[in-house]
PDB file of N, CA and C in Angstrom:
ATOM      1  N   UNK A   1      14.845  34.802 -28.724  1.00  0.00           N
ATOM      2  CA  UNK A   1      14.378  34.674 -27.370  1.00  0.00           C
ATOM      3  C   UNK A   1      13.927  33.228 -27.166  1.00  0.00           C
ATOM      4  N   UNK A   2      14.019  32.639 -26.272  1.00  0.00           N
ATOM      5  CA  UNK A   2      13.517  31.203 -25.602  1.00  0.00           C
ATOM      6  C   UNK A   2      12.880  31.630 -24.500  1.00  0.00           C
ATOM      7  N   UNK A   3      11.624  30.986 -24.371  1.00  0.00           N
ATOM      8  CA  UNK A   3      10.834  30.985 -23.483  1.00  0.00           C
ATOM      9  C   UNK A   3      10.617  29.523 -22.847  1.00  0.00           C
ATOM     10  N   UNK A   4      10.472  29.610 -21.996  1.00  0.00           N
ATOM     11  CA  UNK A   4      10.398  28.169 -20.941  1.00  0.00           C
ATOM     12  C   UNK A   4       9.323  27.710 -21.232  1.00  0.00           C
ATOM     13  N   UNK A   5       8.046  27.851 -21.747  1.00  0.00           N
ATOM     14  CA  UNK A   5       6.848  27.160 -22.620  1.00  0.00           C
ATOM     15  C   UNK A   5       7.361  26.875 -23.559  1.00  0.00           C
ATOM     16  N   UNK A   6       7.458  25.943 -24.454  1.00  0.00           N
ATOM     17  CA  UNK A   6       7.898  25.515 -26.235  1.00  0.00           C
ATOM     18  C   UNK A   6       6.929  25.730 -26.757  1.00  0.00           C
ATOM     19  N   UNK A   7       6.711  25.344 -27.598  1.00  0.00           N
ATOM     20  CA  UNK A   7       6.116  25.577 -29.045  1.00  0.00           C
ATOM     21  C   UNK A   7       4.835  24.313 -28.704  1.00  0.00           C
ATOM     22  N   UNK A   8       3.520  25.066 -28.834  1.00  0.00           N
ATOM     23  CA  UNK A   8       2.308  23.692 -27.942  1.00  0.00           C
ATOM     24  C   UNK A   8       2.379  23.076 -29.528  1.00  0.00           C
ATOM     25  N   UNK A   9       1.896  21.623 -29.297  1.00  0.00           N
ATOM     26  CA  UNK A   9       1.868  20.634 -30.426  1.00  0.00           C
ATOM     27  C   UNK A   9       0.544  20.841 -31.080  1.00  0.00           C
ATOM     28  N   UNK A  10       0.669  20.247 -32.169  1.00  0.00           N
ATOM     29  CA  UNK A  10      -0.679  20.298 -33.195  1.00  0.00           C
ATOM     30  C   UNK A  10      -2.017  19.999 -31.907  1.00  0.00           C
ATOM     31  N   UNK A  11      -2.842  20.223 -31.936  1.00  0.00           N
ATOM     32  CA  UNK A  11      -4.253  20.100 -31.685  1.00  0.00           C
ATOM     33  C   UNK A  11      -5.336  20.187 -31.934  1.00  0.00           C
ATOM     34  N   UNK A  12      -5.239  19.837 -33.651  1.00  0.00           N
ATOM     35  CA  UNK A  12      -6.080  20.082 -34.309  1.00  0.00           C
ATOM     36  C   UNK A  12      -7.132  18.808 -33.878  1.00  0.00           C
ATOM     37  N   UNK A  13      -8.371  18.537 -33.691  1.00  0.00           N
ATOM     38  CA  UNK A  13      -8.570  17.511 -33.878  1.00  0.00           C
ATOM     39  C   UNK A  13      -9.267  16.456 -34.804  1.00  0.00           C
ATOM     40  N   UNK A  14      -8.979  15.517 -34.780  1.00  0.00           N
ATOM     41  CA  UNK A  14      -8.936  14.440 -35.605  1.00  0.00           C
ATOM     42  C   UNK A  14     -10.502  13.335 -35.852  1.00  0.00           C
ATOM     43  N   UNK A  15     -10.968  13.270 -37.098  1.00  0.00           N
ATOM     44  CA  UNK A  15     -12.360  13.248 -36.710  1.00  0.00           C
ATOM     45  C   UNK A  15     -12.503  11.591 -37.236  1.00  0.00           C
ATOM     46  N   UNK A  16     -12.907  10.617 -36.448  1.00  0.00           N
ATOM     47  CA  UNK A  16     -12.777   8.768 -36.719  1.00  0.00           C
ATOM     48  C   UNK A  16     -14.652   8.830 -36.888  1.00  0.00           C
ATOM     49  N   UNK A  17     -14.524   7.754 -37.656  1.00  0.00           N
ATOM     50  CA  UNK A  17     -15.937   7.598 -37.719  1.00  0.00           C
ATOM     51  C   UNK A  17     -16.050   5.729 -37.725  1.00  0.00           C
ATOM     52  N   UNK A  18     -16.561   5.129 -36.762  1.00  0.00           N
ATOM     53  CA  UNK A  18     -16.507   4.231 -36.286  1.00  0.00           C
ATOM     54  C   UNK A  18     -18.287   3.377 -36.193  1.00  0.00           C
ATOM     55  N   UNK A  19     -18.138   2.079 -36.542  1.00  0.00           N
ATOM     56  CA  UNK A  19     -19.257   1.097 -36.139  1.00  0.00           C
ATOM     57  C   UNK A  19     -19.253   0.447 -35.118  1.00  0.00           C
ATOM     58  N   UNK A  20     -20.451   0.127 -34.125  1.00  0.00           N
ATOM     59  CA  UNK A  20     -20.171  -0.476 -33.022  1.00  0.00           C
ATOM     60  C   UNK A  20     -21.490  -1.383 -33.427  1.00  0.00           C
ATOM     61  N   UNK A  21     -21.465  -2.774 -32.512  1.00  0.00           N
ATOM     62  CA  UNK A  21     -22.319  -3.956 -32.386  1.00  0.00           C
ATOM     63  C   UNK A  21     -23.386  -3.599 -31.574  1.00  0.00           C
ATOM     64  N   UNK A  22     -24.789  -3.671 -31.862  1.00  0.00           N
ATOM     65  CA  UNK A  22     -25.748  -3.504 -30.561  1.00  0.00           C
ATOM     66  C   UNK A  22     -25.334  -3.217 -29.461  1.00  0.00           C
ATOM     67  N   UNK A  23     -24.843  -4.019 -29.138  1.00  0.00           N
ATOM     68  CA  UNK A  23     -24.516  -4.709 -27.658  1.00  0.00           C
ATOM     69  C   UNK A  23     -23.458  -3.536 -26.945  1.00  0.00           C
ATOM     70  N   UNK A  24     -22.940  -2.888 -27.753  1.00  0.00           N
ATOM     71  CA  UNK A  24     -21.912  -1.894 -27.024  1.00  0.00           C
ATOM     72  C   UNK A  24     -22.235  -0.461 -27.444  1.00  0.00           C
ATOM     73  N   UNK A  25     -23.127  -0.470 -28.583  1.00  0.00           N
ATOM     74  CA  UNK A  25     -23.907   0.857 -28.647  1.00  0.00           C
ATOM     75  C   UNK A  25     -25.217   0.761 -26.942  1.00  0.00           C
ATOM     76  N   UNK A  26     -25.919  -0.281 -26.993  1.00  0.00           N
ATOM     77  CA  UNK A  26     -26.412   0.062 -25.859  1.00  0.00           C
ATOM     78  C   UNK A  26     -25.470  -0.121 -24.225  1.00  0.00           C
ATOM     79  N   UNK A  27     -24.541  -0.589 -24.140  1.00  0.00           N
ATOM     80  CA  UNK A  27     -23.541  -0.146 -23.356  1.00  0.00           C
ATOM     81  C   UNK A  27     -23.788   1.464 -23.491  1.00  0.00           C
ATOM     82  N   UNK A  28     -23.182   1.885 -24.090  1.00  0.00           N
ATOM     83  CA  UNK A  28     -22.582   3.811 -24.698  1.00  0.00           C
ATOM     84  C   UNK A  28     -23.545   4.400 -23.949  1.00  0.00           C
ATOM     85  N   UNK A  29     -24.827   3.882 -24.429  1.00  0.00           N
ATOM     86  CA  UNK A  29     -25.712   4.898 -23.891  1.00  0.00           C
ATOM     87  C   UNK A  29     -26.458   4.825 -22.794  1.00  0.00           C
ATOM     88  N   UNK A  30     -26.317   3.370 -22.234  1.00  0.00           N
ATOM     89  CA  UNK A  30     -26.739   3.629 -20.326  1.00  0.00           C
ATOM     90  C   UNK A  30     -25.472   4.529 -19.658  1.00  0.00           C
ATOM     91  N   UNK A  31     -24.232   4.116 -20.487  1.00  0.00           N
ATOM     92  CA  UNK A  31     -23.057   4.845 -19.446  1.00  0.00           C
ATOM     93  C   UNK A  31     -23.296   6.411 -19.530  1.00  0.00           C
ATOM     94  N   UNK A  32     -24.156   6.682 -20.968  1.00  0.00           N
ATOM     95  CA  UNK A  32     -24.214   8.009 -21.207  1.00  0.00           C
ATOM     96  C   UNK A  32     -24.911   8.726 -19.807  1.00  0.00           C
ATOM     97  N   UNK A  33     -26.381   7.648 -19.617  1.00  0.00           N
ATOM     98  CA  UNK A  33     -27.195   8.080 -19.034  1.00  0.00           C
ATOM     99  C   UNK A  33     -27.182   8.336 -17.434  1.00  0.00           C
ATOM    100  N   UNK A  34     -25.900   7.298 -17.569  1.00  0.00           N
ATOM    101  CA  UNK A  34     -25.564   7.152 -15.668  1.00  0.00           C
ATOM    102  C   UNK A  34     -24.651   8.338 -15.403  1.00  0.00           C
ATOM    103  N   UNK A  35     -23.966   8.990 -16.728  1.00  0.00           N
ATOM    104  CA  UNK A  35     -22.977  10.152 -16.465  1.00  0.00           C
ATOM    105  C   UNK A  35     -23.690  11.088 -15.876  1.00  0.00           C
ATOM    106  N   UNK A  36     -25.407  11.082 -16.777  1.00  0.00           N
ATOM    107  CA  UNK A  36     -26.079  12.100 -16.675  1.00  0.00           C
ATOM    108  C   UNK A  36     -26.706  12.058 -14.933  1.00  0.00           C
ATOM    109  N   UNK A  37     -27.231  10.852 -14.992  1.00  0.00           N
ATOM    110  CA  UNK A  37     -27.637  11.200 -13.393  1.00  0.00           C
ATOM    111  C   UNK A  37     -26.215  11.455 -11.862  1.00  0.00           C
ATOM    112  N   UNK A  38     -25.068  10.683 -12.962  1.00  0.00           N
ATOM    113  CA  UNK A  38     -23.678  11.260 -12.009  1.00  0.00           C
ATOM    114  C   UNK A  38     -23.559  12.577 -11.455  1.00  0.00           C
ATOM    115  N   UNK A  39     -23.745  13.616 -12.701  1.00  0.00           N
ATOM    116  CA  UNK A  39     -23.104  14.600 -12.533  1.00  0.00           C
ATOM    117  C   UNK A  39     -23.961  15.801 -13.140  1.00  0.00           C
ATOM    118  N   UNK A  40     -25.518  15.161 -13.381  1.00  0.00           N
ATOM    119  CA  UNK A  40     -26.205  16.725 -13.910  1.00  0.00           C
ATOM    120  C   UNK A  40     -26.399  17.151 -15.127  1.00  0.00           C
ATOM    121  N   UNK A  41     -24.952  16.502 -16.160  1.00  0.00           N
ATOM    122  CA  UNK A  41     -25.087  16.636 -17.224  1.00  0.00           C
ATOM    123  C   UNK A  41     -25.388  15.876 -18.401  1.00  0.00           C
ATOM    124  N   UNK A  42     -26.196  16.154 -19.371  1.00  0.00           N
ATOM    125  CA  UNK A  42     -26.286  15.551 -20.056  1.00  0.00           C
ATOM    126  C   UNK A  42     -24.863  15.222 -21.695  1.00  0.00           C
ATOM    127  N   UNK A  43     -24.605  14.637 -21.858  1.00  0.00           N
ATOM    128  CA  UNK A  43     -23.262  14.659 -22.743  1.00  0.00           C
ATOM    129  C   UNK A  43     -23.743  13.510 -23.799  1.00  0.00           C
ATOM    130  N   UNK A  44     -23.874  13.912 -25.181  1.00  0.00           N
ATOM    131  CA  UNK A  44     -23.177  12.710 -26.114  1.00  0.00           C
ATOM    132  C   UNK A  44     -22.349  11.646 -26.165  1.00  0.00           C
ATOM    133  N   UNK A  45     -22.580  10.541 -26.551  1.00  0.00           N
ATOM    134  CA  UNK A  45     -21.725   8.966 -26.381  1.00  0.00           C
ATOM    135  C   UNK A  45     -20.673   9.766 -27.437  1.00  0.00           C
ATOM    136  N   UNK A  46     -20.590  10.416 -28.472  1.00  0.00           N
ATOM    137  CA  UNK A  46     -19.592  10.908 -29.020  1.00  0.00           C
ATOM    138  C   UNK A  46     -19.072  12.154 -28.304  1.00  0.00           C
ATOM    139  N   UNK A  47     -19.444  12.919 -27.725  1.00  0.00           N
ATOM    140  CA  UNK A  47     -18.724  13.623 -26.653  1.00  0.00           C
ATOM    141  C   UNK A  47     -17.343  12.797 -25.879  1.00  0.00           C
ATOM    142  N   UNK A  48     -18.326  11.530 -24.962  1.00  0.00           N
ATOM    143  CA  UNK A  48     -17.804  10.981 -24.057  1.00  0.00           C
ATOM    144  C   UNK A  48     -16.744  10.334 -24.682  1.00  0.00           C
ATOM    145  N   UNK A  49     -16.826   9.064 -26.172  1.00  0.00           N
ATOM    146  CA  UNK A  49     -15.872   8.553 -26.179  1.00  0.00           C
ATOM    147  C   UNK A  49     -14.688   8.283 -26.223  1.00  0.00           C
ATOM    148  N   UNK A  50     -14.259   9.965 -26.315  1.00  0.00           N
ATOM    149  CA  UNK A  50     -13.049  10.101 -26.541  1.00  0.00           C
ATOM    150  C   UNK A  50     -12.070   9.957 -25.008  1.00  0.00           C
ATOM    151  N   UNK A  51     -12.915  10.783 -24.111  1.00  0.00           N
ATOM    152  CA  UNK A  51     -12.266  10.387 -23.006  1.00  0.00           C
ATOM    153  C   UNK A  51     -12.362   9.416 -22.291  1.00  0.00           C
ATOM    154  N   UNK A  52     -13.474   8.349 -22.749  1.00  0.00           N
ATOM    155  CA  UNK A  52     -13.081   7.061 -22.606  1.00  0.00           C
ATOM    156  C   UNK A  52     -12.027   6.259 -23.417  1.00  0.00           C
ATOM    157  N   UNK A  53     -11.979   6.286 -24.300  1.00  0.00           N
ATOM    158  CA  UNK A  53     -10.685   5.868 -25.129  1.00  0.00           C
ATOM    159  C   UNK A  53      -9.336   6.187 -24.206  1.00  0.00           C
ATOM    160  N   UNK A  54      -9.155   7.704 -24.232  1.00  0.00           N
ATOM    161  CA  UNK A  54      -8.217   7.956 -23.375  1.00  0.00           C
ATOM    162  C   UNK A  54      -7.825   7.184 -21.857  1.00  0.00           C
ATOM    163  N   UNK A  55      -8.650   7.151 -21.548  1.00  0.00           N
ATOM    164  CA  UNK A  55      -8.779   6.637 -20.274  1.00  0.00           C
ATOM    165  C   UNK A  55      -8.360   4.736 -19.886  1.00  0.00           C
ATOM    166  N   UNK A  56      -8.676   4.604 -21.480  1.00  0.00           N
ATOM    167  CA  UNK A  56      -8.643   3.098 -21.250  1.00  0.00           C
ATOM    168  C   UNK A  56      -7.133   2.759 -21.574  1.00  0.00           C
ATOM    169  N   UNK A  57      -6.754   3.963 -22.736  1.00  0.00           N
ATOM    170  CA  UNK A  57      -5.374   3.690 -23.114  1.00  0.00           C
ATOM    171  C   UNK A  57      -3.784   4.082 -21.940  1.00  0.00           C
ATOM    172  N   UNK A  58      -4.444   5.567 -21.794  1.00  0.00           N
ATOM    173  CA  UNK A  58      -3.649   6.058 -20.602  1.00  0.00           C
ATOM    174  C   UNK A  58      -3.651   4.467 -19.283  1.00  0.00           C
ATOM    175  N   UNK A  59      -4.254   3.727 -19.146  1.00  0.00           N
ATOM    176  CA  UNK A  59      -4.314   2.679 -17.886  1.00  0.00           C
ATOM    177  C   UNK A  59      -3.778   1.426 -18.010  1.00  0.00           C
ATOM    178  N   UNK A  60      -3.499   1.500 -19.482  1.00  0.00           N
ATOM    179  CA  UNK A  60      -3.085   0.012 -19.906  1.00  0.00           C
ATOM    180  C   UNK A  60      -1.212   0.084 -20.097  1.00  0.00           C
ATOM    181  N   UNK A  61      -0.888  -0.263 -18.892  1.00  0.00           N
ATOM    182  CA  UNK A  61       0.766  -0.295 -18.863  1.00  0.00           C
ATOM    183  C   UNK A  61       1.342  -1.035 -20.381  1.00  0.00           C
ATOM    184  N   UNK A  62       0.994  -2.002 -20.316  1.00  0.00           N
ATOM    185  CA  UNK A  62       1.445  -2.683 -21.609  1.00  0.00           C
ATOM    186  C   UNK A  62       1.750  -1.696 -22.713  1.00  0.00           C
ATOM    187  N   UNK A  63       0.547  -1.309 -22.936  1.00  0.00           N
ATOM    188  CA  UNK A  63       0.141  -0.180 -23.808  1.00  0.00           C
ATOM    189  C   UNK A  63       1.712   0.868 -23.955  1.00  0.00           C
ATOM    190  N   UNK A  64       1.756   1.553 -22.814  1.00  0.00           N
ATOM    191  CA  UNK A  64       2.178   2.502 -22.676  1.00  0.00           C
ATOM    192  C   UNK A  64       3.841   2.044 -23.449  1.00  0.00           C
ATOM    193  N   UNK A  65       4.170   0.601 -22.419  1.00  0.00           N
ATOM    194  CA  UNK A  65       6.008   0.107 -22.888  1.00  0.00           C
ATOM    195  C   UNK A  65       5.802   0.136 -24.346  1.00  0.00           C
ATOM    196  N   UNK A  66       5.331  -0.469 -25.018  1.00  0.00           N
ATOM    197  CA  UNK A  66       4.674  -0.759 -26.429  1.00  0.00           C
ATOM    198  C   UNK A  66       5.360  -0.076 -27.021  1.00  0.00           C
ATOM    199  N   UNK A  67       4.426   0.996 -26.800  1.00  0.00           N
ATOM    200  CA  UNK A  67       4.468   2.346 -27.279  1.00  0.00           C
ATOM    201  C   UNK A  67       5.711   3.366 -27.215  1.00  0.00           C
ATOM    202  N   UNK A  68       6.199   2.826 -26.065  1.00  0.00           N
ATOM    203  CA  UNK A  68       7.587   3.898 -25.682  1.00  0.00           C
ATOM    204  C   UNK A  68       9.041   3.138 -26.719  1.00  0.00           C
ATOM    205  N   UNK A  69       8.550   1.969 -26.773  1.00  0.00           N
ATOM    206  CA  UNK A  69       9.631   0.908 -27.471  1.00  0.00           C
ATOM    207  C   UNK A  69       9.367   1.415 -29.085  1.00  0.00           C
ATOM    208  N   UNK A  70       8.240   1.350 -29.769  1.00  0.00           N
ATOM    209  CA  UNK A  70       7.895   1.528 -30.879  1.00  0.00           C
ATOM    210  C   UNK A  70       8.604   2.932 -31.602  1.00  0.00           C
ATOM    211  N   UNK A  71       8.482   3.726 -30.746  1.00  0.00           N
ATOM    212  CA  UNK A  71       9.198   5.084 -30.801  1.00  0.00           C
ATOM    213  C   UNK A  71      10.345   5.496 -30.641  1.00  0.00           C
ATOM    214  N   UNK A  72      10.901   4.709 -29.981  1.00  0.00           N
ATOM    215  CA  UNK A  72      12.378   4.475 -29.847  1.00  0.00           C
ATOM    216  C   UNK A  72      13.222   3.813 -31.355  1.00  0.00           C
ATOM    217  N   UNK A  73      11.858   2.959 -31.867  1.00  0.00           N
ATOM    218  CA  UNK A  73      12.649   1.789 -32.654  1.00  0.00           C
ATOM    219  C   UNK A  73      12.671   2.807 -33.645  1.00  0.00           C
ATOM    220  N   UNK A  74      11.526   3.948 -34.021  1.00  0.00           N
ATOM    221  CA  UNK A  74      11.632   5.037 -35.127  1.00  0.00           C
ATOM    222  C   UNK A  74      12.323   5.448 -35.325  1.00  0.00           C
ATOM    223  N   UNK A  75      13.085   6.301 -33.891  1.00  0.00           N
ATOM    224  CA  UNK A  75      14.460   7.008 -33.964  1.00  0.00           C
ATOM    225  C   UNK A  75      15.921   6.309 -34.478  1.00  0.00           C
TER     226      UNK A  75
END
């Protein structure tokens, strides 16, 4: 049988453990704090960073050709 959904991809997720400089740890956590008065909630800078990451990568065209070329060159 084939079904018109495929087969969903791994989603396991993937756990980075990362150092940041003063200066952008206290960045993290006013943005944390402005999320909080944004929207009510309170959220972790490790919550958030992932969909900041995303966000920065998903926006960066460069990024994206890069990336589409790199994968191509695999095949």
């Amino acid at each position: 049988m084939s079904l018109r959904l495929g087969k969903l991809p791994d989603r396991t997720p993937v756990k980075l453990t990362i150092a940041v400089d003063p200066d952008l740890h206290a960045a993290l956590t006013d943005y944390a704090a402005i999320y909080e008065r944004s929207y009510g909630s309170k959220e972790r800078i490790e919550d958030l960073a992932p969909f900041m990451l995303d966000g920065f990568l998903n926006a960066d065209a460069a990024f994206k050709r890069a990336r589409k070329q790199l994968h191509q060159e695999e095949n």
